[in-house]
Every structure is written in structure tokens, then in C-alpha cells.
N, C-alpha and C. Protein backbone atom coordinates (compact mmCIF):
# COMPACT_ATOMS: atom_id res chain seq x y z
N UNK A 1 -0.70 19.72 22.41
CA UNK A 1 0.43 19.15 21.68
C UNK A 1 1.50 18.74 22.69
N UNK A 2 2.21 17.58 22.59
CA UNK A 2 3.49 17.37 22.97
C UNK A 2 4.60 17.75 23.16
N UNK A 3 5.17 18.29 24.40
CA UNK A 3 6.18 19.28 24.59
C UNK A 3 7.06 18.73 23.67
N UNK A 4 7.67 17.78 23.62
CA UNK A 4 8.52 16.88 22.80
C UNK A 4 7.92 17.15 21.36
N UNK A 5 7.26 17.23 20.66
CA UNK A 5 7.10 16.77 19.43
C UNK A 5 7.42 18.74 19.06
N UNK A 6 6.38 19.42 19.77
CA UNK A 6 6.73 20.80 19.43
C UNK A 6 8.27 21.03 19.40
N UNK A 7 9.09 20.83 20.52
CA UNK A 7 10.25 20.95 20.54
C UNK A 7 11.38 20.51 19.12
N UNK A 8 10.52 19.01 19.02
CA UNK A 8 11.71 19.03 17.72
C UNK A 8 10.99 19.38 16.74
N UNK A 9 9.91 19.83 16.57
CA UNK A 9 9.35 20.88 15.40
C UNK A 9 10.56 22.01 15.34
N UNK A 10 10.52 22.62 16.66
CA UNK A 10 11.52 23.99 16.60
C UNK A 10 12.61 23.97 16.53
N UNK A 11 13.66 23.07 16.75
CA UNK A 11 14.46 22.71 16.90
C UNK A 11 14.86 22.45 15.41
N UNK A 12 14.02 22.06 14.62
CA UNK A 12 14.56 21.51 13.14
C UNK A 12 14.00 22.43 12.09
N UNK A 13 12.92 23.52 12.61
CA UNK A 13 13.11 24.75 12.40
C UNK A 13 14.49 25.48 11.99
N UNK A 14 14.54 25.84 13.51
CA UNK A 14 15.98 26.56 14.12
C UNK A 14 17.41 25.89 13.04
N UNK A 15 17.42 24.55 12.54
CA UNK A 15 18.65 24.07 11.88
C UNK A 15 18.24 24.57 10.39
N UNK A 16 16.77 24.67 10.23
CA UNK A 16 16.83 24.92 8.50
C UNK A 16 17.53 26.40 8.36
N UNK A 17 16.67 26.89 9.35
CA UNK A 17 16.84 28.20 9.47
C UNK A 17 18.62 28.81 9.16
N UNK A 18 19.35 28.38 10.21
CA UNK A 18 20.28 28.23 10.32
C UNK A 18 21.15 27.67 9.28
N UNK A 19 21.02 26.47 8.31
CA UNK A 19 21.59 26.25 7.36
C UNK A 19 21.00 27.18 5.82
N UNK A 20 19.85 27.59 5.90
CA UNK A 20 20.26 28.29 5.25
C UNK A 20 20.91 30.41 5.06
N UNK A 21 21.12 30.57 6.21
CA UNK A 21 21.79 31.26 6.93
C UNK A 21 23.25 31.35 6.56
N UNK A 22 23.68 30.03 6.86
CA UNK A 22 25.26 29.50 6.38
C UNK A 22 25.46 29.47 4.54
N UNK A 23 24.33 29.27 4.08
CA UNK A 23 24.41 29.21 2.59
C UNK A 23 24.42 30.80 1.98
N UNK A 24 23.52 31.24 2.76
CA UNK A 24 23.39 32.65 2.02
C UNK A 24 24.52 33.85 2.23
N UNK A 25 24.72 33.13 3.81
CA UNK A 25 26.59 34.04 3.82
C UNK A 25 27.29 33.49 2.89
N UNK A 26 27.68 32.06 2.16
CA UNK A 26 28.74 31.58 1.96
C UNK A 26 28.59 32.22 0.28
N UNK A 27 27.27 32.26 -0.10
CA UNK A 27 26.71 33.22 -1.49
C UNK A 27 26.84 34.43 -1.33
N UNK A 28 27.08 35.52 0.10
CA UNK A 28 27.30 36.65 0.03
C UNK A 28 29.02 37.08 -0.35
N UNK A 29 29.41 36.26 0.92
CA UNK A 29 30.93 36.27 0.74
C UNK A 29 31.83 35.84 -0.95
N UNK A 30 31.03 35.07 -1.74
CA UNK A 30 31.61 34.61 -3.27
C UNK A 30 31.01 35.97 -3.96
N UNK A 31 30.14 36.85 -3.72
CA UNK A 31 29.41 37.93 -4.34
C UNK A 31 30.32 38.91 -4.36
N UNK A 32 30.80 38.98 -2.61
CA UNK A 32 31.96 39.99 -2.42
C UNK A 32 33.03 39.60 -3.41
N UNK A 33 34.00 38.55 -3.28
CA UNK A 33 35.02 38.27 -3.81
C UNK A 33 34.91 38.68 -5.09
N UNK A 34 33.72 38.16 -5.70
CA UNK A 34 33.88 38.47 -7.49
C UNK A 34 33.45 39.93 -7.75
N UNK A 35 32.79 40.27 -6.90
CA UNK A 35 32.82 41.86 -7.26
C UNK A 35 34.43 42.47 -6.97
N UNK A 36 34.70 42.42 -5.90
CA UNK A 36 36.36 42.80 -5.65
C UNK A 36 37.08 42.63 -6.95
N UNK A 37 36.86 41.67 -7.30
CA UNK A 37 37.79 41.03 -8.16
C UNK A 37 37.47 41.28 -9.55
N UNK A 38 36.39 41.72 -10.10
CA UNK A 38 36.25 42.64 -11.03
C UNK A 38 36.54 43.65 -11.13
N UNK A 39 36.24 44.47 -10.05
CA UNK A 39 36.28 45.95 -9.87
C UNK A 39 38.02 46.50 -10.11
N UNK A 40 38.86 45.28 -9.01
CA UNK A 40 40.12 45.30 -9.15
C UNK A 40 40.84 45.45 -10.91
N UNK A 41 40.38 44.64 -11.56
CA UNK A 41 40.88 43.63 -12.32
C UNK A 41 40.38 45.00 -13.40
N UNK A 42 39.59 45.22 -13.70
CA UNK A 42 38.99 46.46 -14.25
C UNK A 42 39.78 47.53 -14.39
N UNK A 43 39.89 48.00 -12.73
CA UNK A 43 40.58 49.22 -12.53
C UNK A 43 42.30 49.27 -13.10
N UNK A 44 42.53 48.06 -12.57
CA UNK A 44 43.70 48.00 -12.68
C UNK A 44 44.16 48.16 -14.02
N UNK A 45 43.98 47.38 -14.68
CA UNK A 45 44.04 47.26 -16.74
C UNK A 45 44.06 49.01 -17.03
N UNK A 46 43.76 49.80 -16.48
CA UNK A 46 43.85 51.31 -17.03
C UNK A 46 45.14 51.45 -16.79
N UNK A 47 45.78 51.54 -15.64
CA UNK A 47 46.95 52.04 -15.19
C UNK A 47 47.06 53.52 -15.04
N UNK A 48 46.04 53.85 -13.79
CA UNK A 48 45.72 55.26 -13.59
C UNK A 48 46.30 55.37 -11.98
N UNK A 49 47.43 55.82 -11.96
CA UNK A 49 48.24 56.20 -10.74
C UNK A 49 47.75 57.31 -10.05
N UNK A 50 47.24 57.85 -8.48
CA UNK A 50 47.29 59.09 -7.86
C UNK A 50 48.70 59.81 -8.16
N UNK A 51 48.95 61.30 -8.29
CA UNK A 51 49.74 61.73 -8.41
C UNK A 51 50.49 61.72 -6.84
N UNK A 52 51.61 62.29 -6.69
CA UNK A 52 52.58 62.36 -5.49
C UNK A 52 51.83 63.36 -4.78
N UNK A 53 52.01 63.23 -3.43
CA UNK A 53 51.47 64.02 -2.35
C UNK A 53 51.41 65.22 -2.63
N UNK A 54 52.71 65.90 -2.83
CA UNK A 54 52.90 67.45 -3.05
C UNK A 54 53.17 67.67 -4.57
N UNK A 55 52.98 67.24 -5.22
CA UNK A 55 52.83 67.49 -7.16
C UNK A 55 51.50 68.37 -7.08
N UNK A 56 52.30 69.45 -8.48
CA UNK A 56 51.58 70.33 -9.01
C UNK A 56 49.84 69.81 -8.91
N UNK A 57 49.49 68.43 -9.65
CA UNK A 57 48.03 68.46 -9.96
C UNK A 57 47.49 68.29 -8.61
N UNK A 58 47.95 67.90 -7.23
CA UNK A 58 46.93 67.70 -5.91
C UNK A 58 47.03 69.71 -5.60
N UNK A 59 48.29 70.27 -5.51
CA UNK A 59 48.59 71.22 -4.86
C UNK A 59 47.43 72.56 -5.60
N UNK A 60 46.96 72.70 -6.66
CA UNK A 60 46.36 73.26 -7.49
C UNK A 60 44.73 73.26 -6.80
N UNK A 61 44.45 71.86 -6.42
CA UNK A 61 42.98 71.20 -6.47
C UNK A 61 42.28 72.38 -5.12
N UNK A 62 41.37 72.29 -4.67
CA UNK A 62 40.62 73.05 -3.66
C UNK A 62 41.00 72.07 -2.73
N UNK A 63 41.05 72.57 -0.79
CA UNK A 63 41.76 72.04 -0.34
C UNK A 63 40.73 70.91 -0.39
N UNK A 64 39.61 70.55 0.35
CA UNK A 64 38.99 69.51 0.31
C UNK A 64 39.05 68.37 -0.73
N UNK A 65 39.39 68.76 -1.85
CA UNK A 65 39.96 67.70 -2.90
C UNK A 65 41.08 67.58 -2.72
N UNK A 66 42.13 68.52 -2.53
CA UNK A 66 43.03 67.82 -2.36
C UNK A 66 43.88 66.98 -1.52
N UNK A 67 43.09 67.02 0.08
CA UNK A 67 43.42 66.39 1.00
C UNK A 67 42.95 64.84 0.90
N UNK A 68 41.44 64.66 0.00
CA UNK A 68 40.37 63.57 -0.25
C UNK A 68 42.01 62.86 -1.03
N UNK A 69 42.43 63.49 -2.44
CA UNK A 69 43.09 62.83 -3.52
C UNK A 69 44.98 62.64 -2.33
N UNK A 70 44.99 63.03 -1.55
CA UNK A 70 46.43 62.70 -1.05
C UNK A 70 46.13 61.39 -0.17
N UNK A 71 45.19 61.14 0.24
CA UNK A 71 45.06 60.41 0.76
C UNK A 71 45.30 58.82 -0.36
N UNK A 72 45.34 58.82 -1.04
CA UNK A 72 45.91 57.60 -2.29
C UNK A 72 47.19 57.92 -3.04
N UNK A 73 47.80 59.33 -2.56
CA UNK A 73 48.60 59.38 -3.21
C UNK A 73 49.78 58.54 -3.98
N UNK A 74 50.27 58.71 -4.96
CA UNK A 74 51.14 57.69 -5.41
C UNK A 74 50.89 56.29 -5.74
N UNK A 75 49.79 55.62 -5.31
CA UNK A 75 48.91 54.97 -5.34
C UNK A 75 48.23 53.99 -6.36
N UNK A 76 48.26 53.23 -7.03
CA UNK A 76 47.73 52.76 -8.53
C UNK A 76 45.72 52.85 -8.25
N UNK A 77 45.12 53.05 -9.02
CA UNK A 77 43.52 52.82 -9.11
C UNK A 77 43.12 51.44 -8.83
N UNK A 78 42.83 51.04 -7.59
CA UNK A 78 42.40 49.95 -7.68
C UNK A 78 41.05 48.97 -6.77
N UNK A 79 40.76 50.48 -6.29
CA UNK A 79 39.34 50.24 -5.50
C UNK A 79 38.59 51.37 -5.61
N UNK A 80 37.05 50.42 -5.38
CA UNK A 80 36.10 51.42 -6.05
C UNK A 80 35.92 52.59 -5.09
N UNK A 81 36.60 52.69 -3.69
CA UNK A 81 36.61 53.75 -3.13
C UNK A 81 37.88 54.57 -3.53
N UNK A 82 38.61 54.43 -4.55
CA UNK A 82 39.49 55.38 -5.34
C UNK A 82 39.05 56.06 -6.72
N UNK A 83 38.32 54.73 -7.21
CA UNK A 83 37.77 55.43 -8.31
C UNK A 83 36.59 56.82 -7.67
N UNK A 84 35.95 56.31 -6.75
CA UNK A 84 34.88 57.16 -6.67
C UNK A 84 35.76 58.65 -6.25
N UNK A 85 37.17 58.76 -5.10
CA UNK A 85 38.08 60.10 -4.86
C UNK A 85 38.34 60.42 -6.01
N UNK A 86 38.96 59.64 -7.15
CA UNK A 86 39.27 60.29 -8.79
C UNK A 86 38.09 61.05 -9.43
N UNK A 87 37.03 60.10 -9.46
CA UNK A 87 35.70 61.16 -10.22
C UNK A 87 35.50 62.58 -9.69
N UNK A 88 34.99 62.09 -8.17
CA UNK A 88 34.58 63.37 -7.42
C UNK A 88 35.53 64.36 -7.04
N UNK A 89 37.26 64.16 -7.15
CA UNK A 89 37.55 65.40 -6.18
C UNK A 89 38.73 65.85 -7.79
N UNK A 90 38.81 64.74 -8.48
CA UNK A 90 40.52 65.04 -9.39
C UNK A 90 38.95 65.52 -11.13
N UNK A 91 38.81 64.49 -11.50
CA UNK A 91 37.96 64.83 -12.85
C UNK A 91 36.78 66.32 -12.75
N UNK A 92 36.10 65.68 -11.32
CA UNK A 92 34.96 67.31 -11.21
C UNK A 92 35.65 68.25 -11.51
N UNK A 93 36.62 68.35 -10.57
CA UNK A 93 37.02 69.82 -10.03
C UNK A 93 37.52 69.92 -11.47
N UNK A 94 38.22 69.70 -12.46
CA UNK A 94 38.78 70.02 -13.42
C UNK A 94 37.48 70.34 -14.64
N UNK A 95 36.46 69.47 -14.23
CA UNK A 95 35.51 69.78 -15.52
C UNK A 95 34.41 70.85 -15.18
N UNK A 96 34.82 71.36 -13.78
CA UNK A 96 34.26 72.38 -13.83
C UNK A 96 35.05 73.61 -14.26
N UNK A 97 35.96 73.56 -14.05
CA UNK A 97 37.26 74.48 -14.73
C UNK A 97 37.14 74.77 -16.01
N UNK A 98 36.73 73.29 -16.81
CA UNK A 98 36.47 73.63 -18.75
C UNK A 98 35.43 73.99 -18.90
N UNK A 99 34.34 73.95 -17.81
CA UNK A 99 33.16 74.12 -18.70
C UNK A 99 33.06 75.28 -18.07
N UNK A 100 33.73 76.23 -17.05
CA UNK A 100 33.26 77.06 -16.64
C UNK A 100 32.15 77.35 -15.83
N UNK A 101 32.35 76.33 -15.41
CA UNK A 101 30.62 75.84 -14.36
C UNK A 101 30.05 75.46 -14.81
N UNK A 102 29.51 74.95 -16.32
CA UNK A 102 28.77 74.45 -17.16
C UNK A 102 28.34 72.77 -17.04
N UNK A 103 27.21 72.45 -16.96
CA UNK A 103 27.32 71.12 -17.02
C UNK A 103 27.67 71.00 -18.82
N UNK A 104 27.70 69.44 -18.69
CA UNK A 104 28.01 69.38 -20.32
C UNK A 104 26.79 69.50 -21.25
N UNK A 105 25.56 69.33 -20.52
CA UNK A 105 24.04 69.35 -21.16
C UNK A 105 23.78 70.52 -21.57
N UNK A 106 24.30 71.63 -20.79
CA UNK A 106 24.49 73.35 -20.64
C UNK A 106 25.43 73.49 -22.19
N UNK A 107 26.91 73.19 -21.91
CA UNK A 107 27.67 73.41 -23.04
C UNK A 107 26.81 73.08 -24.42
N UNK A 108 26.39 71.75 -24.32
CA UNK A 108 25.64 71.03 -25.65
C UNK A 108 25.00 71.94 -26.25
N UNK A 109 24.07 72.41 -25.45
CA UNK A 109 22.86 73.69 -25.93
C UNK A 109 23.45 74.89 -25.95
N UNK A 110 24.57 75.48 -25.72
CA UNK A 110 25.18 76.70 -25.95
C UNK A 110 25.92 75.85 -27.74
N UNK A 111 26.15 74.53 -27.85
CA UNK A 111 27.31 74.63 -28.90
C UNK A 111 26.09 74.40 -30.31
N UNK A 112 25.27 74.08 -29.77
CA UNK A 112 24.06 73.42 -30.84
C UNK A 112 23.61 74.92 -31.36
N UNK A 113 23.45 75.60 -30.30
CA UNK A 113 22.76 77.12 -30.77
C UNK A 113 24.10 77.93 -31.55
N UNK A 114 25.06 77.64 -31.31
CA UNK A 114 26.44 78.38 -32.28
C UNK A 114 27.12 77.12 -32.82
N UNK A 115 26.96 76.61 -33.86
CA UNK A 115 27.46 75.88 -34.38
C UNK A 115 29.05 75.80 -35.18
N UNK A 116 29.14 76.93 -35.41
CA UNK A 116 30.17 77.13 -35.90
C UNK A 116 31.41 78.16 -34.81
N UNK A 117 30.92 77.78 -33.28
CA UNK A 117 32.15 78.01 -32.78
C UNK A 117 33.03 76.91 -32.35
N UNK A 118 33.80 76.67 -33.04
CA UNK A 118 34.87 75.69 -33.10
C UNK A 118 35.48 75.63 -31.37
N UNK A 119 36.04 76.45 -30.53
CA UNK A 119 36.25 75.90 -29.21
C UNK A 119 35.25 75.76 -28.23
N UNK A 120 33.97 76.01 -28.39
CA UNK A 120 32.89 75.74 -27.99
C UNK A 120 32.44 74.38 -28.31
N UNK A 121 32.79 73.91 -29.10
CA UNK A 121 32.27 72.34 -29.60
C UNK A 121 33.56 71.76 -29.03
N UNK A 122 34.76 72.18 -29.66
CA UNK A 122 35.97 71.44 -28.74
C UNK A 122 35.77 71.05 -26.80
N UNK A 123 35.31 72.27 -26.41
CA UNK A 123 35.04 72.23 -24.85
C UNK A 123 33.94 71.50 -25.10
N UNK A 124 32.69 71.34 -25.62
CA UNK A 124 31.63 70.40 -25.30
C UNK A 124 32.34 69.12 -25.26
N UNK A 125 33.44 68.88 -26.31
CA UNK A 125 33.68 67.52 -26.66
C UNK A 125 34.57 66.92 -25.25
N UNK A 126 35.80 68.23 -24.92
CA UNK A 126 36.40 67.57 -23.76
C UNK A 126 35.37 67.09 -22.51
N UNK A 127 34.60 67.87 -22.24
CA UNK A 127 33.70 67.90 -21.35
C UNK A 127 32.93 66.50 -21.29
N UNK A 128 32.23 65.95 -22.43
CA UNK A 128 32.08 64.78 -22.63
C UNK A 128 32.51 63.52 -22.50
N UNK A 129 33.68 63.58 -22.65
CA UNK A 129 35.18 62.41 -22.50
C UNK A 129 34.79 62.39 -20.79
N UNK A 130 35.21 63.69 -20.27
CA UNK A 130 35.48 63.63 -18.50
C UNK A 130 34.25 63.58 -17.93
N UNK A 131 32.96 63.62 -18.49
CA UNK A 131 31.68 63.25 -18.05
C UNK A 131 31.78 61.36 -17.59
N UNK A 132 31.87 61.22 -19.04
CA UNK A 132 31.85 59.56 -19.24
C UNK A 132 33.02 58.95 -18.78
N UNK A 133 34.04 59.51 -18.79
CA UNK A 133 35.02 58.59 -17.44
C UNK A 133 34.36 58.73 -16.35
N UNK A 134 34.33 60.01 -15.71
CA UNK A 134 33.91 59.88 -14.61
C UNK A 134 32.42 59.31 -14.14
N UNK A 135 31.64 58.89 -14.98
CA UNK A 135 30.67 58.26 -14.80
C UNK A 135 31.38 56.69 -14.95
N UNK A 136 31.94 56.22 -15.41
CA UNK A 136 32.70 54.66 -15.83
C UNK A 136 33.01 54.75 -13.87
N UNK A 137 34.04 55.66 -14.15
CA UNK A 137 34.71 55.28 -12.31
C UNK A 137 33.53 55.16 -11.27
N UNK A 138 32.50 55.99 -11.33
CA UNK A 138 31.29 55.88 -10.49
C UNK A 138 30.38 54.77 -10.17
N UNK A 139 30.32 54.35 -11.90
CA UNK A 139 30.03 53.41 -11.51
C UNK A 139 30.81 51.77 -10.98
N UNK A 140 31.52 52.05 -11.25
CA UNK A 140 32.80 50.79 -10.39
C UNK A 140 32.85 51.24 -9.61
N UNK A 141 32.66 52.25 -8.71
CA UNK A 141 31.97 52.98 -7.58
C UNK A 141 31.33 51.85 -7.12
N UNK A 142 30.31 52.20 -7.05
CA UNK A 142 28.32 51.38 -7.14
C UNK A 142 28.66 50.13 -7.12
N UNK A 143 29.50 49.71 -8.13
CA UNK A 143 29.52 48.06 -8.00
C UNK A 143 30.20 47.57 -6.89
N UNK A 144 31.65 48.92 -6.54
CA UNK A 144 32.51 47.93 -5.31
C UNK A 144 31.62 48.13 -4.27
N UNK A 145 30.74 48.94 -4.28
CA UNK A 145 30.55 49.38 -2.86
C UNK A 145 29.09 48.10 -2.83
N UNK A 146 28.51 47.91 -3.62
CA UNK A 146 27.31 46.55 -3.41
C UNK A 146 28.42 45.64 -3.10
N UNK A 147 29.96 45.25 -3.51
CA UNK A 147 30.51 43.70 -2.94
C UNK A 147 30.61 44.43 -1.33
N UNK A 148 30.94 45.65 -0.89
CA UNK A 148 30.92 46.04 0.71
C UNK A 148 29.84 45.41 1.40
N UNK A 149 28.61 45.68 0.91
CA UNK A 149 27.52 46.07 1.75
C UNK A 149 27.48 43.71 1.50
N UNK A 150 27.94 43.05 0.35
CA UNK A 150 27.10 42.13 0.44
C UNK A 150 28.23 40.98 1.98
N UNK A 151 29.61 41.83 2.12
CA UNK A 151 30.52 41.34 3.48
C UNK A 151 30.41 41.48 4.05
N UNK A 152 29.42 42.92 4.94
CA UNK A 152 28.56 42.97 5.77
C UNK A 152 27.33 42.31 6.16
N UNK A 153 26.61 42.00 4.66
CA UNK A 153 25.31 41.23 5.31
C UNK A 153 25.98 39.70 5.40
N UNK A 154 26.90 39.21 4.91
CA UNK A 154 27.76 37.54 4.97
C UNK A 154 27.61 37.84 6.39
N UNK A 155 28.46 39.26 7.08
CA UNK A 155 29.00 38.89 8.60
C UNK A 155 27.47 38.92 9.32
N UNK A 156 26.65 39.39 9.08
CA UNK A 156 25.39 39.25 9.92
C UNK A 156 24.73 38.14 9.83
N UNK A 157 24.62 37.30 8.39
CA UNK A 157 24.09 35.92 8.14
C UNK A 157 25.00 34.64 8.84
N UNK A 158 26.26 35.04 9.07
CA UNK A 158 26.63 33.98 9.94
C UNK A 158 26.71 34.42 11.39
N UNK A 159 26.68 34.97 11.98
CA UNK A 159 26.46 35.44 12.99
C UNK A 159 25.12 35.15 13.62
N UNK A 160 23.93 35.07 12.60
CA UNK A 160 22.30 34.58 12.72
C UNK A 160 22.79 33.17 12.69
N UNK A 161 23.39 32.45 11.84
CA UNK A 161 23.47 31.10 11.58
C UNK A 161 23.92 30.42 13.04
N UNK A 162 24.94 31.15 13.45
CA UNK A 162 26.05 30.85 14.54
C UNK A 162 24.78 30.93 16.07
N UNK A 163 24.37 32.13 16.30
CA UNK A 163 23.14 32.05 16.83
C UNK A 163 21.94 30.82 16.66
N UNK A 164 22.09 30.82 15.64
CA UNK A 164 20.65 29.33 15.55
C UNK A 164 21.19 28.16 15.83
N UNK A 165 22.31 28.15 15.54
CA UNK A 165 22.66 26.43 16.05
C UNK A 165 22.92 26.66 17.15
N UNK A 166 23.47 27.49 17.94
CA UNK A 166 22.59 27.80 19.62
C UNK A 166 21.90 27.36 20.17
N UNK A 167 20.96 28.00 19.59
CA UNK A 167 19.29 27.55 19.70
C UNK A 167 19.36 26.44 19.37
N UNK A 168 19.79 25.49 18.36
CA UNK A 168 19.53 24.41 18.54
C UNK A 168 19.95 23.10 18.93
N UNK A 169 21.24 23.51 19.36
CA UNK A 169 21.53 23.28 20.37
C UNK A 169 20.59 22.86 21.66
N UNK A 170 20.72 24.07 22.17
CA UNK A 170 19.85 24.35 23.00
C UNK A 170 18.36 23.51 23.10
N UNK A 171 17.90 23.33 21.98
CA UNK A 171 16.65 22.91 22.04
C UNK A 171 16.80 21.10 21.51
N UNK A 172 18.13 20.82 21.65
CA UNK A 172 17.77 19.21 21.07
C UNK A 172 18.19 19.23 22.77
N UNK A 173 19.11 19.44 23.32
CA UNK A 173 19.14 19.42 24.92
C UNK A 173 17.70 19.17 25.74
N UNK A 174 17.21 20.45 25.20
CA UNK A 174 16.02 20.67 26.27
C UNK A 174 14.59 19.65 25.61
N UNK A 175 14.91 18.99 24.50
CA UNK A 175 13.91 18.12 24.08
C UNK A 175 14.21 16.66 24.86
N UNK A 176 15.75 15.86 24.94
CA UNK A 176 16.16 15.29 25.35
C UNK A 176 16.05 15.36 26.91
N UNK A 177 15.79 16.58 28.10
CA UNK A 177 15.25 16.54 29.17
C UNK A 177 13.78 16.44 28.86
N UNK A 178 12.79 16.73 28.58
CA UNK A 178 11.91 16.78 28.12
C UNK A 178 10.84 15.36 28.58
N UNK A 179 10.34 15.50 29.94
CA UNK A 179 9.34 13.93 29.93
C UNK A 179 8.33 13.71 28.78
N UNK A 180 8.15 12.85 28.24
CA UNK A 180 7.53 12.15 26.94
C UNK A 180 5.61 12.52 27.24
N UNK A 181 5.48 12.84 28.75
CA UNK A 181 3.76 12.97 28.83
C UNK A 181 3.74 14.67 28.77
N UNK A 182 4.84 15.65 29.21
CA UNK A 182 4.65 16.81 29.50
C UNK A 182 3.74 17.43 28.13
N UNK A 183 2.77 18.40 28.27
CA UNK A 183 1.99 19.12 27.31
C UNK A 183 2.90 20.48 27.05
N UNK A 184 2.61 21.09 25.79
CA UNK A 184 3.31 22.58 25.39
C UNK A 184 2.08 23.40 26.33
N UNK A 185 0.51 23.23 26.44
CA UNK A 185 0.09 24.43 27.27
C UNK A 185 -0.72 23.15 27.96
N UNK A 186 -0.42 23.01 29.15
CA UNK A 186 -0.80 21.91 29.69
C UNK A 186 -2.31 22.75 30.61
N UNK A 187 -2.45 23.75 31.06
CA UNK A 187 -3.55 23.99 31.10
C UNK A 187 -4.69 24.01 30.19
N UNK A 188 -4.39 24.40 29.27
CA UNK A 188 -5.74 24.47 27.89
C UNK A 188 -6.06 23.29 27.96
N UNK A 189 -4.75 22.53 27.75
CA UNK A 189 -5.47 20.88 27.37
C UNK A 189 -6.20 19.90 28.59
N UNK A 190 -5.69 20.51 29.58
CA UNK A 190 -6.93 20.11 30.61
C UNK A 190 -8.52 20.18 30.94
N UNK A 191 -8.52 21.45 30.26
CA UNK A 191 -9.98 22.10 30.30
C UNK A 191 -10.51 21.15 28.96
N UNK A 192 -9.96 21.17 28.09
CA UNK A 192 -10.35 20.22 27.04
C UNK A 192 -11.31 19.00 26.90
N UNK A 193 -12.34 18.76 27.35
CA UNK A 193 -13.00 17.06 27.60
C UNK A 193 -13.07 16.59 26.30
N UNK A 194 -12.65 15.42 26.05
CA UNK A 194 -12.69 14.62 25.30
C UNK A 194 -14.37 14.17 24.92
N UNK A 195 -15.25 14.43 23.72
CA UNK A 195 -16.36 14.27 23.74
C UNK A 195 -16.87 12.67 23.50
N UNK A 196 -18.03 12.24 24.13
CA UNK A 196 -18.07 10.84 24.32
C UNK A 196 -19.35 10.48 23.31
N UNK A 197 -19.65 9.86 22.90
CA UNK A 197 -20.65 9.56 21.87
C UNK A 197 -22.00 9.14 22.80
């Protein structure tokens, strides 16, 4: 084969490659934004504030929660790495407090088997509420954290992109030096005889 002809084979390779590289960041980066921008837009509409640094509800918490929850202190809810400090260090710690260590699946089957204890069904019921928020925040969790991971792979897809037009660069150059008789394996094709009838 033709050093030249292989060359702009690769070379126009290297640009598809590369453009679509640039497309799939420019689809990662709009992925990020609208996830942000849900997650935001979501969170925000509650109007769920961190309490003040040194207020009763952080000062109460175990220290590891409560150093996690000061860290937003004062703060409005508005990223999914807040929602996820609210579930795990402010809602747990408290619903383990009502249920007494109980998951709520635990309470259910203690309230199903006594039916007629009235704060036993009350605690199943609170327990339930702070299950399912804190599963709501978790998962706006999950969602902000897929727009993270998709601004990371944007910065690696243009960074590949940015790299390939390098390369191709590089390779419309080196096609353009390139003499028009040179072979890609110019030994093989020597050994080669052309068969004669």
C-alpha cells in the first residue's frame, strides 16, 4: 500500500475520531448542566436550610455527623452532595433514635404483630416519612453525582479530542512530506513478484 494513501486513511481516521470526541464531550457537558440544574432546582423548591454551626440540632448529633453537617452549616439544600450529608449524618442519626435501632421493616413486623399498640404504629409511621425522605435526598444523591462523573468524562473526551487533532495534525504534515512512490512496508512489497501469465 501507499505510504500516502495509508496516511490519509489515518489521518481522517484520527479527525472522525476526534470529532466525535468533541460531540460526545459537548453531550456530556449539556448532561452535566441539566442534571445540576435539576437537582438544584429540586432541592431548592423545599427550602431545607443546615442549621447554625453551634445550634442545639448539630451539637446533639455524634461527633462524626456533626462535623460532616457543619460543614454546610447555615447553608440552603442545594447540592446533591448536601442532600446526601442531610440523609446520612442529620435524618439517620435521628431515625435511629425513633426506632431504637430498628429498621422500619423491623418496626413494621413488631407493629403488624401488635396491632393495637397505638405508639408503635405512630413510630412505624414516623419512621416511614424519614425513610422516604431520606431515600428522595439519596437519590438526588445518585442523580447529582452521575452529572459529576458525566464533567469528568466531558474533561477526558476533550482532552482525547484535543489529542487527535494532534495527531492529525501531525499526520496531514507528515502525508504532505510524504514522496508519492514511498510503500507503508516497502520490504514485503518487494519480495512480492508480480505473477506473469
Amino acid at each position: 500500500m501507499r505510504r500516502r494513501t495509508f496516511d490519509a486513511i489515518v489521518t481522517a481516521a484520527g479527525l472522525a475520531i476526534a470529532i466525535v470526541l468533541l460531540v460526545g464531550g459537548g453531550l456530556l457537558v449539556w448532561g452535566n448542566s441539566f442534571v445540576n440544574s435539576q437537582v438544584h432546582n429540586q432541592l431548592a423548591a423545599q427550602k431545607i436550610y443546615f442549621p447554625a454551626k453551634n445550634s442545639p440540632e448539630i451539637t446533639v448529633l455524634p461527633k462524626t455527623d456533626a462535623a460532616a453537617m457543619s460543614k454546610y452549616a447555615g447553608q440552603q439544600m442545594t447540592t446533591g452532595a448536601q442532600a446526601e450529608t442531610w440523609a446520612d449524618h442529620f435524618i439517620a442519626v435521628h431515625l435511629t433514635k425513633i426506632g431504637g435501632g430498628l429498621t422500619y421493616s423491623q418496626l413494621s413486623a413488631k407493629s403488624l404483630a401488635d396491632p393495637k399498640n397505638a405508639a408503635l404504629a405512630a413510630q412505624v409511621e414516623t419512621v416511614f416519612r424519614g425513610e422516604t425522605l431520606r431515600g428522595l435526598l439519596l437519590n438526588a444523591y445518585g442523580y447529582w453525582e452521575m452529572g459529576q462523573i458525566m464533567l469528568w468524562s466531558a474533561a477526558v473526551a476533550f482532552a482525547g479530542a484535543l489529542l487527535m487533532l494532534v495527531f492529525t495534525g501531525l499526520g496531514i504534515v507528515h502525508l504532505r512530506r510524504t514522496a508519492p512512490e514511498a510503500e507503508v512496508l516497502p520490504r514485503l512489497s518487494a519480495h512480492v513478484q508480480p505473477q506473469t501469465a
